[in-house]
Protein backbone atom coordinates (compact mmCIF):
# COMPACT_ATOMS: atom_id res chain seq x y z
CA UNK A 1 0.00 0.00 0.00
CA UNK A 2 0.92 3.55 -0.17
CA UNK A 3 -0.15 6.77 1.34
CA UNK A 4 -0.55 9.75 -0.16
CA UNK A 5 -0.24 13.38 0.89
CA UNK A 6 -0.19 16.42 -1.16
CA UNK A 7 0.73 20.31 -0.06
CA UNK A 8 1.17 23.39 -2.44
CA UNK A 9 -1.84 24.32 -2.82
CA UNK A 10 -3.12 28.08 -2.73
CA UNK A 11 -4.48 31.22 -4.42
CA UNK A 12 -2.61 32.57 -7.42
CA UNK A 13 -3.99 35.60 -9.81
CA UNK A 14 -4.38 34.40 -13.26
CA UNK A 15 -1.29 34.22 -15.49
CA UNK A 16 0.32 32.91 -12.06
CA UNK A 17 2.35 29.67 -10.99
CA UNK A 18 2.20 27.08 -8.79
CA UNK A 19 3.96 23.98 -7.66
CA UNK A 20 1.93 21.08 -5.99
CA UNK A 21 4.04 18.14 -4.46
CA UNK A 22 2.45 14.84 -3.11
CA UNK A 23 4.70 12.64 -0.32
CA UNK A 24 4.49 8.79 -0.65
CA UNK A 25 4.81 6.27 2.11
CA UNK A 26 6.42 3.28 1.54
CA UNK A 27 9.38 1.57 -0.20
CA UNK A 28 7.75 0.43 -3.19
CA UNK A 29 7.07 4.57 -4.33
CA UNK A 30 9.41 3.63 -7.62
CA UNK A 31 6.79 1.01 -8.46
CA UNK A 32 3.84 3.15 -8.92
CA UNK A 33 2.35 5.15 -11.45
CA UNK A 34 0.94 8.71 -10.65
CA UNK A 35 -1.34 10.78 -11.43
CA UNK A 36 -2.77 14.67 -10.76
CA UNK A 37 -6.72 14.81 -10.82
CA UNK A 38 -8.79 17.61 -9.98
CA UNK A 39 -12.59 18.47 -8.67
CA UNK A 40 -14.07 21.83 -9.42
CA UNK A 41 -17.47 22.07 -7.06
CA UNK A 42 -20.11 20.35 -8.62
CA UNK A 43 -18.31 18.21 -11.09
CA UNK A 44 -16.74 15.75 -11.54
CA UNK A 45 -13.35 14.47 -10.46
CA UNK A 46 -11.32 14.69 -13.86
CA UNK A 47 -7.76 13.37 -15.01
CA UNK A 48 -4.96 16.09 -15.55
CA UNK A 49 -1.79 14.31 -15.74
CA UNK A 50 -0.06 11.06 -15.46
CA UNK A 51 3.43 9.32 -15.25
CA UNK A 52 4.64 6.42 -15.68
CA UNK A 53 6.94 4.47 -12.44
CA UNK A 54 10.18 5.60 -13.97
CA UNK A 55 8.74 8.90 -15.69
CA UNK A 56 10.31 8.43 -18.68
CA UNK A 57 6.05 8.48 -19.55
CA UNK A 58 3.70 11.46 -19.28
CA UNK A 59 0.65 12.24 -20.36
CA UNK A 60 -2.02 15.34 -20.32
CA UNK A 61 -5.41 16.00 -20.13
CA UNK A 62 -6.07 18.60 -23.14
CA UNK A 63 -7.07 21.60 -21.35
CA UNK A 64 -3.63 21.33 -19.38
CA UNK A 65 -1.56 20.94 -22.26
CA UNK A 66 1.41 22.81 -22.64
CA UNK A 67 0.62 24.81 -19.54
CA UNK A 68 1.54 22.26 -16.67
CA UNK A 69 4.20 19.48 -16.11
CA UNK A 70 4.18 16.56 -14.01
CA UNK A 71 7.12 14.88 -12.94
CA UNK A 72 8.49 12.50 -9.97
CA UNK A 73 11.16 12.11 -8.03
CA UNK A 74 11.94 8.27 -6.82
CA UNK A 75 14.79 9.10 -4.55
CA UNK A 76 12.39 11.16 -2.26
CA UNK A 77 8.82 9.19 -2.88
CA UNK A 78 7.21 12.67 -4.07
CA UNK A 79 5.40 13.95 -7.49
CA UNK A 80 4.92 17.54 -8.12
CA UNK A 81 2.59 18.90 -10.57
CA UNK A 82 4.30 22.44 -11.99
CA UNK A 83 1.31 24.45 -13.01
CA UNK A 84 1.93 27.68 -15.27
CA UNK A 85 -0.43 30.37 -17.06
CA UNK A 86 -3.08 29.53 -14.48
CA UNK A 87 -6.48 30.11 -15.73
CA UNK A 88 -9.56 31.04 -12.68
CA UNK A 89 -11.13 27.49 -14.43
CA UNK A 90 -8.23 25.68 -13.11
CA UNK A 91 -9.69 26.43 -9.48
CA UNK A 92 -10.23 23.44 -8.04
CA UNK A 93 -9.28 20.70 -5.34
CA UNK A 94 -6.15 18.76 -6.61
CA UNK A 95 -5.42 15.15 -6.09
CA UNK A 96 -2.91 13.10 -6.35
CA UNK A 97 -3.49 9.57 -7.24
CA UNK A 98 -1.08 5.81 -7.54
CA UNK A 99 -1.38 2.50 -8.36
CA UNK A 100 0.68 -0.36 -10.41
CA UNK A 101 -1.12 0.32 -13.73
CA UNK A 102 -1.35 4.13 -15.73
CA UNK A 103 -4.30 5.08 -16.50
CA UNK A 104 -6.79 8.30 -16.90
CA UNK A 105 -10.12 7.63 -15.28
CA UNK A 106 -10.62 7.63 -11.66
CA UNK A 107 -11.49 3.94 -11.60
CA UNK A 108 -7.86 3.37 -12.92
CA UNK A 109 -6.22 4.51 -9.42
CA UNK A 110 -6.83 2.65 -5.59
CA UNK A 111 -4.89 5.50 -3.59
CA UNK A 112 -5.76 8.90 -3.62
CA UNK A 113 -4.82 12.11 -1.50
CA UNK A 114 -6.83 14.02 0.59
CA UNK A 115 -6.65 16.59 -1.56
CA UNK A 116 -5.00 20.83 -1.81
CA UNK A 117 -7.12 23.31 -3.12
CA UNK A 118 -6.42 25.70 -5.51
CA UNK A 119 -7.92 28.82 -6.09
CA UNK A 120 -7.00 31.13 -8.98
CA UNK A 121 -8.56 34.36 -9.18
CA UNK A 122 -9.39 36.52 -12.34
């Protein structure tokens, strides 16, 4: 199993950056694929970006393309999700997401985060 915890979260104008990170437990982190999802209020939880266990593999949803960058970090158990040219319909609460297998739908993933929100402001 692994545990998930993710921090960075805030409020940014728009145009703005931010940086989300999200700790793993466990010594099996390198085995995992990751992934950033994200709920705006009153929809639903959507994919935003995966990688693969070694991250030589990423992938984006399209509205995110171009504009953010996910990457890991095996060494310290920890993915970050680099988020540029922030748009106010990026606001939303950010999660962070493993399990053995990639994937892009929710159903794809058995640990999840509690969740950082992030709030970007026209």
């Amino acid at each position: 199993q692994v545990q998930l915890v993710e921090s960075g979260g805030g409020l940014v104008q728009a145009g703005g950056s931010l940086r989300l990170s999200c700790a793993a437990s466990g010594r099996t982190f390198s085995r995992y694929a990751m992934a950033w999802f994200r709920q705006a209020p009153g929809k639903e939880r959507e994919f935003v970006a995966g990688i693969n266990w070694s991250g030589g593999s990423t992938y984006y949803a399209d509205s995110v393309m171009g504009r953010f960058t996910i990457s890991r970090d095996n060494a310290k158990n920890t993915v970050y999700l680099q988020m540029n040219s922030l748009k106010p319909e990026d606001t939303a609460v950010y999660y962070c997401a493993a399990d053995l297998v990639s994937g892009t739908v929710v159903g794809d993933y058995n640990y999840w985060g509690q969740g950082t929100q992030v709030t970007v402001s026209s």
